[in-house]
C-alpha atoms as a PDB file:
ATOM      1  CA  UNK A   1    -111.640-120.714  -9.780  1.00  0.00           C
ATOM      2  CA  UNK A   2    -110.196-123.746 -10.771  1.00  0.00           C
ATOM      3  CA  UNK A   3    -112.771-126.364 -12.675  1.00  0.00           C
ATOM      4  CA  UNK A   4    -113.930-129.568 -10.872  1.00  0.00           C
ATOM      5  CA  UNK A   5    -112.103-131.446 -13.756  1.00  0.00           C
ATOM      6  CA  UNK A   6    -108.873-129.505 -13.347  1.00  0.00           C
ATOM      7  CA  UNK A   7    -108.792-129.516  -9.847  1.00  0.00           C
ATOM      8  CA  UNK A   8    -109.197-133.311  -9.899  1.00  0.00           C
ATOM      9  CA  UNK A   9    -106.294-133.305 -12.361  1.00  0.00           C
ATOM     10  CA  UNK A  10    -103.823-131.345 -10.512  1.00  0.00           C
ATOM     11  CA  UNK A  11    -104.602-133.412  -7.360  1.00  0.00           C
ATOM     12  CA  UNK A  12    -104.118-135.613  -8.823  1.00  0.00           C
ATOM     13  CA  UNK A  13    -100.227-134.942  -9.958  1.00  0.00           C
ATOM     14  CA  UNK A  14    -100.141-133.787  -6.319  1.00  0.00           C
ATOM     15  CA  UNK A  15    -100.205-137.021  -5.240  1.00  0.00           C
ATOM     16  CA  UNK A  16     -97.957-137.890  -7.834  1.00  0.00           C
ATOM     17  CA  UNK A  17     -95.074-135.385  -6.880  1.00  0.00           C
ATOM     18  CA  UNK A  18     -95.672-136.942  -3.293  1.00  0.00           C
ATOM     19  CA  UNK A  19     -95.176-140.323  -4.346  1.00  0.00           C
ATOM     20  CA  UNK A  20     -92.391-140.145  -6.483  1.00  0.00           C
ATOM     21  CA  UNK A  21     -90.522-138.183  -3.530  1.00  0.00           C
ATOM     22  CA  UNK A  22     -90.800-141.060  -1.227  1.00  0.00           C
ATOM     23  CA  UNK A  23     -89.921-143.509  -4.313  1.00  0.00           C
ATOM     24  CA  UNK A  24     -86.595-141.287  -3.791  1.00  0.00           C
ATOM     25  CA  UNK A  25     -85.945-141.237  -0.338  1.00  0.00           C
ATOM     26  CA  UNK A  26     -86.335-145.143  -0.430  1.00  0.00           C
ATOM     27  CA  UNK A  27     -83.455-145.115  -2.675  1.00  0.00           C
ATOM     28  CA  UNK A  28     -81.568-142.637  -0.828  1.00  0.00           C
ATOM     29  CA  UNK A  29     -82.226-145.109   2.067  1.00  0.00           C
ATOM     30  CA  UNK A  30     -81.491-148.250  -0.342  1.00  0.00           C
ATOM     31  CA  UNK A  31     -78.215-146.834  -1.718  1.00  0.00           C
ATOM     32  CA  UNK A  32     -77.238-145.872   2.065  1.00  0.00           C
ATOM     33  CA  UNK A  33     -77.154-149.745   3.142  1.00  0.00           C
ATOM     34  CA  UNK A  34     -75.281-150.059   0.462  1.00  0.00           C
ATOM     35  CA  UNK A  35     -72.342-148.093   1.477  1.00  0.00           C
ATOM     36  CA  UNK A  36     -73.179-145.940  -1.609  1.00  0.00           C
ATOM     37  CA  UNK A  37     -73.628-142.374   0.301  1.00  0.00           C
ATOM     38  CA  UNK A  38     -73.320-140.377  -3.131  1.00  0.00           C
ATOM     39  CA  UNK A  39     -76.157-142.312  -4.661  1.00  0.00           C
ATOM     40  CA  UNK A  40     -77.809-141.912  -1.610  1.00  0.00           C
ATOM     41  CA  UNK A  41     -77.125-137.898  -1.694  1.00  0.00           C
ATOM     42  CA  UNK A  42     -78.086-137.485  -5.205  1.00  0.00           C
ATOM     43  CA  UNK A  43     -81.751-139.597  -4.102  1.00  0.00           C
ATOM     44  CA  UNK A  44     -82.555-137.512  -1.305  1.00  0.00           C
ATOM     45  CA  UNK A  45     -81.763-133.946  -3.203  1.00  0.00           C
ATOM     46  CA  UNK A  46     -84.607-135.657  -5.515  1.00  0.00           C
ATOM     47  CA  UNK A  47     -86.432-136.820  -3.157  1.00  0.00           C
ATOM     48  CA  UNK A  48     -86.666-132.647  -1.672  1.00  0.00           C
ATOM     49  CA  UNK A  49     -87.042-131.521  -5.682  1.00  0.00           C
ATOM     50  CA  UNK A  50     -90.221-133.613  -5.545  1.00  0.00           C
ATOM     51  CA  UNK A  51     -91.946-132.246  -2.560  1.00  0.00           C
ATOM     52  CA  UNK A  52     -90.712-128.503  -4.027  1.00  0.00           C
ATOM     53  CA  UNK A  53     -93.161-129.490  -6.766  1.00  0.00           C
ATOM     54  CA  UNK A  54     -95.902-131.408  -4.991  1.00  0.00           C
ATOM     55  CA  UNK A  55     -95.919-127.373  -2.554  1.00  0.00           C
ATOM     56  CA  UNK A  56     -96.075-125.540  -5.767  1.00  0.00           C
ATOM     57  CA  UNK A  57     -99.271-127.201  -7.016  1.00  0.00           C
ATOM     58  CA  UNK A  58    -100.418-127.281  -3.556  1.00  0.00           C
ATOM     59  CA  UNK A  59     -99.967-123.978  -3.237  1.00  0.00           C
ATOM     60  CA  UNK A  60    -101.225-123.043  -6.634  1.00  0.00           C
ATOM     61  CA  UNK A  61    -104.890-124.952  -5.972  1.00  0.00           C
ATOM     62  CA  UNK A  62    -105.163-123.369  -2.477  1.00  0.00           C
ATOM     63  CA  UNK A  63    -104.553-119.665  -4.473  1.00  0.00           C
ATOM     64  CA  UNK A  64    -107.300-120.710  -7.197  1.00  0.00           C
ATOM     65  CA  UNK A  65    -109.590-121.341  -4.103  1.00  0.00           C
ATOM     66  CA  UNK A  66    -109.887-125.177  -4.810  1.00  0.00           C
ATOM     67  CA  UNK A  67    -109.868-128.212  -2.372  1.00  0.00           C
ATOM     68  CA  UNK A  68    -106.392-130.025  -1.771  1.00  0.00           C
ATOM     69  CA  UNK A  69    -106.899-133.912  -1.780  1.00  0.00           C
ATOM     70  CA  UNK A  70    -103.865-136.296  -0.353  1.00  0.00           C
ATOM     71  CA  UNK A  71    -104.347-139.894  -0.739  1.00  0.00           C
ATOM     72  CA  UNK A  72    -102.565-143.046   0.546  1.00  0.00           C
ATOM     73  CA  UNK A  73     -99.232-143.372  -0.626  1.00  0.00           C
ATOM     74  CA  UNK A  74     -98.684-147.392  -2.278  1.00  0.00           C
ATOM     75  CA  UNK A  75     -96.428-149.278  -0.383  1.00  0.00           C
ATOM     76  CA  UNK A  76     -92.620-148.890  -2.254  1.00  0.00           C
ATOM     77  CA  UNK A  77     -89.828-151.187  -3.020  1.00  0.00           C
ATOM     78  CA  UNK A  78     -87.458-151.278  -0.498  1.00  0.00           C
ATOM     79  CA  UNK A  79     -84.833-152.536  -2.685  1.00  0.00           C
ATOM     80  CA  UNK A  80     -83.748-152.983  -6.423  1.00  0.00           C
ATOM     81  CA  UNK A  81     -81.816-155.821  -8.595  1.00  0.00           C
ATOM     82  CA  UNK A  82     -79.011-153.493  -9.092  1.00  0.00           C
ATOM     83  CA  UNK A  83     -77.779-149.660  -8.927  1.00  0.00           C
ATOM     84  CA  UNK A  84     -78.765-149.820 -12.607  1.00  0.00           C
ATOM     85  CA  UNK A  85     -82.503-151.319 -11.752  1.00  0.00           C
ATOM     86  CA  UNK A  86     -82.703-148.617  -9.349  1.00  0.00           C
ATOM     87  CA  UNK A  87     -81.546-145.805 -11.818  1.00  0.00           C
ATOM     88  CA  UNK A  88     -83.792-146.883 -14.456  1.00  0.00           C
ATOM     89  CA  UNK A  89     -86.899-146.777 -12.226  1.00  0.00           C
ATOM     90  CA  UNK A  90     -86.110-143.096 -10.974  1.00  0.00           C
ATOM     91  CA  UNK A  91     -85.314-142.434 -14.564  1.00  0.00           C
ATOM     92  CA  UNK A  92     -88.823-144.196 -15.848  1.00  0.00           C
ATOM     93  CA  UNK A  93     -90.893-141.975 -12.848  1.00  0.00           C
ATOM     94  CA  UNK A  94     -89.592-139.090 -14.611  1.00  0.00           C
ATOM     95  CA  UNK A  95     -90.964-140.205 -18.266  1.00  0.00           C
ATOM     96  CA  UNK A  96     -94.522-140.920 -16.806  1.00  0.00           C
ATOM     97  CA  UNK A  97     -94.194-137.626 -14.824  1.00  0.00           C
ATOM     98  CA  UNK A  98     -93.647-135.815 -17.940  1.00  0.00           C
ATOM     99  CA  UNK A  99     -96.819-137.677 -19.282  1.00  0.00           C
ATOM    100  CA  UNK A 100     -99.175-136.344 -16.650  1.00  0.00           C
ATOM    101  CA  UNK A 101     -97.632-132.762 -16.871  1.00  0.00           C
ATOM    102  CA  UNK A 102     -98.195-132.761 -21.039  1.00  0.00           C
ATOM    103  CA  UNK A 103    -101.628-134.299 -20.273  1.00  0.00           C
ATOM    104  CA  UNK A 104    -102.534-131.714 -17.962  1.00  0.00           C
ATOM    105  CA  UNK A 105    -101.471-129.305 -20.308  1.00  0.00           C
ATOM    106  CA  UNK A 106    -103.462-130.456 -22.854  1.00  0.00           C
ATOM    107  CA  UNK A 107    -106.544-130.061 -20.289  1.00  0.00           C
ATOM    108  CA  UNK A 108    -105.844-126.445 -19.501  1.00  0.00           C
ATOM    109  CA  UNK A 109    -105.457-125.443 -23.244  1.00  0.00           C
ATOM    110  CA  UNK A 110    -108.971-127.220 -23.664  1.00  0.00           C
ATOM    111  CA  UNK A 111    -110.516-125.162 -21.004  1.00  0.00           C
ATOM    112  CA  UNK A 112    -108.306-122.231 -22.004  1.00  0.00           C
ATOM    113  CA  UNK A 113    -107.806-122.299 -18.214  1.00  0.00           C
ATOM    114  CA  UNK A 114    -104.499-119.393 -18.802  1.00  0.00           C
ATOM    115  CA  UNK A 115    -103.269-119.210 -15.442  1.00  0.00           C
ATOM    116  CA  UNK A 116    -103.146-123.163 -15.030  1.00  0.00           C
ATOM    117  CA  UNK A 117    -101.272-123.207 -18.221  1.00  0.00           C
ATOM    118  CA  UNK A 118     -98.811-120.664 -16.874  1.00  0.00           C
ATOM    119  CA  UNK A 119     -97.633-122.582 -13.988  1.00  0.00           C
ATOM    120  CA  UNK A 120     -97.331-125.651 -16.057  1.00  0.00           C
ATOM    121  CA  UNK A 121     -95.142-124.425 -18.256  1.00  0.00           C
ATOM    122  CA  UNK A 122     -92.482-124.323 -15.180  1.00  0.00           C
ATOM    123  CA  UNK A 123     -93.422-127.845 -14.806  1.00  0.00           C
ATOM    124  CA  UNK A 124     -93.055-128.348 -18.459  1.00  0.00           C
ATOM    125  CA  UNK A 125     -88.765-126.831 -18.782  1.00  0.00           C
ATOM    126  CA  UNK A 126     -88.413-128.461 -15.395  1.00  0.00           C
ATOM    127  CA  UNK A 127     -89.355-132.215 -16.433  1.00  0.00           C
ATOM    128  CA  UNK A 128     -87.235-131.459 -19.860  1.00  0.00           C
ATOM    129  CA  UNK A 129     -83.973-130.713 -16.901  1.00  0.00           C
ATOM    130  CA  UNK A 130     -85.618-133.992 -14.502  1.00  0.00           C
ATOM    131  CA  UNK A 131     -84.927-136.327 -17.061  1.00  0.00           C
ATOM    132  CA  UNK A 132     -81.732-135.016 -18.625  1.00  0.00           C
ATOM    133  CA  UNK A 133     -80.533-134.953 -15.078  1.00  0.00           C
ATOM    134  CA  UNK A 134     -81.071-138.505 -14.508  1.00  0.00           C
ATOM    135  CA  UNK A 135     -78.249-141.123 -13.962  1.00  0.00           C
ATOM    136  CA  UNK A 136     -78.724-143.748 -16.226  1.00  0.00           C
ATOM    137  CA  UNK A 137     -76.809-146.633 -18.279  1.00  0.00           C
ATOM    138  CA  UNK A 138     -75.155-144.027 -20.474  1.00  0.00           C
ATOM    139  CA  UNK A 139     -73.222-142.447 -17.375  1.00  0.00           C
ATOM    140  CA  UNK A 140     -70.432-144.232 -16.013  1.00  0.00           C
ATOM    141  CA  UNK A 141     -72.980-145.181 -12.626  1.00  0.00           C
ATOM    142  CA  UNK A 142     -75.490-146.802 -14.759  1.00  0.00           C
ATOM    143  CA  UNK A 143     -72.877-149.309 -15.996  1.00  0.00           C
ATOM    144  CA  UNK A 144     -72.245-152.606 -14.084  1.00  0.00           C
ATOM    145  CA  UNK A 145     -68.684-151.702 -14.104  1.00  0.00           C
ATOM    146  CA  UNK A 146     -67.642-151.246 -10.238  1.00  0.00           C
ATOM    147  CA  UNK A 147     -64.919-148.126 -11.143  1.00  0.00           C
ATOM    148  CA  UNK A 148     -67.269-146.606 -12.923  1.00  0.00           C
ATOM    149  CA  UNK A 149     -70.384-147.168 -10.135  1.00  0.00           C
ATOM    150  CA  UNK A 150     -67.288-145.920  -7.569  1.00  0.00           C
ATOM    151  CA  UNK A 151     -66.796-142.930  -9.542  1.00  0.00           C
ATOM    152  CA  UNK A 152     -70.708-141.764 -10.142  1.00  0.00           C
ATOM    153  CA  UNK A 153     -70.626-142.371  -6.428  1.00  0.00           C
ATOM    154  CA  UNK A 154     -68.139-139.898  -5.539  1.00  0.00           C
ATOM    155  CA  UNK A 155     -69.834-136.903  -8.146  1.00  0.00           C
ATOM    156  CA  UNK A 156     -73.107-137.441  -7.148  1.00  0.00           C
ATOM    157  CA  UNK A 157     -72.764-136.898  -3.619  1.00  0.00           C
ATOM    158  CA  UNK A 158     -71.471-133.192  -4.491  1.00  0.00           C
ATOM    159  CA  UNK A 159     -75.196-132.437  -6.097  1.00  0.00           C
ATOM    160  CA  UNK A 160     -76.996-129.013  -4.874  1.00  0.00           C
ATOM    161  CA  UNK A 161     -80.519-128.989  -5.188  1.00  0.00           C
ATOM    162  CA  UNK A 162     -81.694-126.824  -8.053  1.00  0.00           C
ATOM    163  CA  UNK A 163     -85.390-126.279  -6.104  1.00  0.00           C
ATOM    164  CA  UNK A 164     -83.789-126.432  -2.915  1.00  0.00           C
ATOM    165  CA  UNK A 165     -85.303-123.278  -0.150  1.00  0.00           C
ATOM    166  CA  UNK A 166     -83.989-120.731  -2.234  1.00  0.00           C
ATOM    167  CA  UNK A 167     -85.016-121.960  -5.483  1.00  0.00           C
ATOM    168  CA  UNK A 168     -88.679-122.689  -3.511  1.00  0.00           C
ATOM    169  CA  UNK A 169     -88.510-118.673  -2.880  1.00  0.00           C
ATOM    170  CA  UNK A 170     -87.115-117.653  -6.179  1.00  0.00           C
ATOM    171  CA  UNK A 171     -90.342-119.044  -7.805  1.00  0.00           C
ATOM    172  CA  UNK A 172     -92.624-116.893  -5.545  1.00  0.00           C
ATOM    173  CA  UNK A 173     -91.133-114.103  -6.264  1.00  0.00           C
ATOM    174  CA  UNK A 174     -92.512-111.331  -8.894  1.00  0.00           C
ATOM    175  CA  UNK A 175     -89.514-108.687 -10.322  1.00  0.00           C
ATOM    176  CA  UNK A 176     -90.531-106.078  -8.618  1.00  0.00           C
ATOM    177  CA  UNK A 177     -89.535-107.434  -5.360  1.00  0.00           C
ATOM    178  CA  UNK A 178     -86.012-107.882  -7.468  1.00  0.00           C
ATOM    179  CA  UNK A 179     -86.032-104.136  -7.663  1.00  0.00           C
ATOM    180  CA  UNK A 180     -86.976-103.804  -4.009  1.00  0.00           C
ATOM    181  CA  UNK A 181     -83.645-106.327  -3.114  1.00  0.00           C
ATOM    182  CA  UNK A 182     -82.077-103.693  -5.333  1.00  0.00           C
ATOM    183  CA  UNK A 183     -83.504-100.844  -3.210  1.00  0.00           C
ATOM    184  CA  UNK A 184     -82.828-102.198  -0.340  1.00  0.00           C
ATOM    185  CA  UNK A 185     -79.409-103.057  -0.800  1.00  0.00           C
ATOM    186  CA  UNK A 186     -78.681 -99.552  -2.262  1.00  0.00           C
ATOM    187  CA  UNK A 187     -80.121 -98.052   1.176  1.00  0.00           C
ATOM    188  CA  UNK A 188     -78.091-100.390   3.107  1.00  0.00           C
ATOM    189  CA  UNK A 189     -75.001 -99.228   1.187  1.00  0.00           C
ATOM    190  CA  UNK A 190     -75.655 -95.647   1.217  1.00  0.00           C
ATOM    191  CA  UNK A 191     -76.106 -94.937   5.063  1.00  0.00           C
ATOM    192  CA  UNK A 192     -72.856 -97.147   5.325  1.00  0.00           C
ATOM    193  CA  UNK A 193     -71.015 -94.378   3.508  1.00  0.00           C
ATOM    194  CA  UNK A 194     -72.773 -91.640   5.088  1.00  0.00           C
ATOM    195  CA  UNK A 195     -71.638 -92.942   8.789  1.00  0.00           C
ATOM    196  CA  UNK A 196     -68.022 -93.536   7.624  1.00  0.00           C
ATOM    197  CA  UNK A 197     -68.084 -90.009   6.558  1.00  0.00           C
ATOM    198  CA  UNK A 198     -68.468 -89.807   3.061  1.00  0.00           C
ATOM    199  CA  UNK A 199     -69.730 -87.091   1.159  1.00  0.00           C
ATOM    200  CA  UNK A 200     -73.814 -87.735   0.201  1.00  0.00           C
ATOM    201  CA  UNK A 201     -73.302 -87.886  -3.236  1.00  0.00           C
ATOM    202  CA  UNK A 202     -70.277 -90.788  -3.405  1.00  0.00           C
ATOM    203  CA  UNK A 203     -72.389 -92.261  -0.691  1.00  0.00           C
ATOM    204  CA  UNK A 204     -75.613 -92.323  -3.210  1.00  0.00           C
ATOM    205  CA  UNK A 205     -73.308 -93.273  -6.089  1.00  0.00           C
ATOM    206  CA  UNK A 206     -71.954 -96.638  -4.510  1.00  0.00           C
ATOM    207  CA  UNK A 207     -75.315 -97.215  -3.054  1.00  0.00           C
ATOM    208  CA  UNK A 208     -76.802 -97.014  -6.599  1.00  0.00           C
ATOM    209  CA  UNK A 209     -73.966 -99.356  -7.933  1.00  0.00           C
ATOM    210  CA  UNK A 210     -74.813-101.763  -5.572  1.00  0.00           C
ATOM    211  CA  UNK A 211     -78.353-101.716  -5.796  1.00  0.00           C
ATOM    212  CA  UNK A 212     -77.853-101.951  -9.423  1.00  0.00           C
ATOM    213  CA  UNK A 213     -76.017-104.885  -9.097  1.00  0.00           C
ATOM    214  CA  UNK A 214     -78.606-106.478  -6.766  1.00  0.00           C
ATOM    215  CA  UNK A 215     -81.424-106.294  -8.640  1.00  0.00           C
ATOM    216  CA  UNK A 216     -79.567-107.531 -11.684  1.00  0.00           C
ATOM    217  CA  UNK A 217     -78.687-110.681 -10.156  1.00  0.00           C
ATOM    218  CA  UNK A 218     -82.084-111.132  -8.465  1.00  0.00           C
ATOM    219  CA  UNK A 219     -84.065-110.408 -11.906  1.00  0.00           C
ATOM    220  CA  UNK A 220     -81.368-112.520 -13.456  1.00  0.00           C
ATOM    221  CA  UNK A 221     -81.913-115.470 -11.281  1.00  0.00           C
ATOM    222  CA  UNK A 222     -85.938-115.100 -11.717  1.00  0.00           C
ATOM    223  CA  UNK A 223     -85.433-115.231 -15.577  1.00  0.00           C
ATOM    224  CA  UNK A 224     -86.717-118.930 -15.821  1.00  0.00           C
ATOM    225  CA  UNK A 225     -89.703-118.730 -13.332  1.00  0.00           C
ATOM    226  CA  UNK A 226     -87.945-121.983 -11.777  1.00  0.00           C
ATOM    227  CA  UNK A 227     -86.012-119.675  -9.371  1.00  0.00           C
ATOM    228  CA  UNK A 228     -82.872-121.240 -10.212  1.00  0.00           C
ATOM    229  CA  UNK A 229     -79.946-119.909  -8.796  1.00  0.00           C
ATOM    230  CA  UNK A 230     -82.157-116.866  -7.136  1.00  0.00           C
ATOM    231  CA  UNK A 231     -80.685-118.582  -3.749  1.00  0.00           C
ATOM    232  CA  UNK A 232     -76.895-118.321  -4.390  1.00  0.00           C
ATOM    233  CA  UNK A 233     -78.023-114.193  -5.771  1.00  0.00           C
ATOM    234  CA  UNK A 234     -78.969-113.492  -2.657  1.00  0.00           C
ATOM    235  CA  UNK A 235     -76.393-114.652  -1.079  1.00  0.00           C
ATOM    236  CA  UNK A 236     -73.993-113.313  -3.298  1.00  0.00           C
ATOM    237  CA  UNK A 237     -75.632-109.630  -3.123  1.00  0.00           C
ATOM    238  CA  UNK A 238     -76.128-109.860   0.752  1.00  0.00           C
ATOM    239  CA  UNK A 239     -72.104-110.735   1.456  1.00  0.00           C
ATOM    240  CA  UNK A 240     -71.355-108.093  -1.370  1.00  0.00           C
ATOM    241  CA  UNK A 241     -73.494-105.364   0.263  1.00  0.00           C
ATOM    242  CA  UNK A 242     -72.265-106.376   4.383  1.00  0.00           C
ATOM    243  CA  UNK A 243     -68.199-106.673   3.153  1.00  0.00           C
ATOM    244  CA  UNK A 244     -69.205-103.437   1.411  1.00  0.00           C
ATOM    245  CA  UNK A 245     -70.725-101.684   4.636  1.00  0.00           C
ATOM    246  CA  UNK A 246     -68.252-103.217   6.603  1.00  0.00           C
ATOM    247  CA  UNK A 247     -65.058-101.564   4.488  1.00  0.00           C
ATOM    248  CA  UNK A 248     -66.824 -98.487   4.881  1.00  0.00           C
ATOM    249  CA  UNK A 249     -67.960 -98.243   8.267  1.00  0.00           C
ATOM    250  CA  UNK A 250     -64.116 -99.478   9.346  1.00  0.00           C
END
């Protein structure tokens, strides 16, 4: 169980994650009325980034049988000086966030709490990407130069979410199950060959191949407990494995 202190703490970033995801959708809503849709884009991917985190802590006092506390969200801006005012702020959330996460560290090495120190260390690589990923005055949005705002504008509304639904899963995920994607794939494969008539063993061969290759790219994408990139894996090993069964059943 999860201390009265640490459970405070983490509630505390709860509400945190929470608030900083509605600082983002206002932007994404601010940057919309401004005709600036890939601002806008690149808000609201941070804005679903946030909650991603706000779940996993949720989750993570819920699974240490502790009590989940929301609280009353401050009233936000609705709009800034500039794009740059409103880049900066995003930018300066991130900074404080990382404060609270190395703080809360520092409280779960103190109460050599090991599995609250486990999680944060996700928390920990993914503020490091947070603020690196921010758009500030050294990219060509964060100037006041218009081309250069018009030209942020069109890249950033091509952003994917890196904790988007399948990064969410990827981080629940344990490598076995990799293996079991693996598995499954390999089974999927190998009655595919058997009903387009081919002989057992080439049918157990290319379902080990392919099983092989699922599990690589599942383990792969679970390297980095983040679950980065476990989404597009699956993807990538599910098309393989159905193109696969479809050449064969043909």
């Amino acid at each position: 169980m999860l201390s009265k202190k640490m459970e405070a703490a983490i509630n505390h970033q709860i509400n945190l994650e929470i608030h900083s995801a509605l600082q983002y959708l206002q932007m994404s809503a601010y940057f919309s009325s401004a005709n600036l849709n890939g601002f806008a884009h690149w808000m609201r991917v941070q804005y679903q980034e946030e909650l991603v985190h706000a779940n996993k802590l949720f989750d993570y006092v819920i699974a240490r049988d502790g009590d989940v506390t929301l609280e009353a969200v401050a009233a936000l801006p609705k709009a800034w000086k500039s794009t740059l005012a409103a880049l900066q702020a995003g930018y300066q959330a991130e900074v404080n966030n990382t404060k609270q996460i190395n703080a809360l560290m520092d409280s779960a090495i103190k109460e050599n709490d090991h599995a609250t120190r486990v999680i944060l260390e996700w928390f920990i690589e993914e503020q490091v990407e947070e603020e690196r990923g921010q758009v500030t005055s050294k990219t060509p949005g964060g100037s006041r130069n218009h081309s250069g705002e018009h030209e942020c504008n069109q890249v950033l509304g091509h952003r994917i979410a890196r904790d988007g639904l399948g990064g969410w899963f990827g981080a629940q995920v344990f490598p076995g199950e990799a293996v079991a994607g693996g598995v499954t794939s390999a089974i999927v494969v190998g009655i595919g060959a058997v009903v387009a008539g081919w002989p057992v063993a080439f049918a157990g061969l290319g379902g080990a191949a392919i099983g092989l290759g699922a599990t690589a790219l599942i383990a792969g994408a679970r390297g980095r407990l983040d679950g980065d990139g476990f989404g597009a894996s699956v993807e990538i090993t599910m098309t393989a494995t159905l193109a696969v069964v479809a050449v064969l059943v043909r």
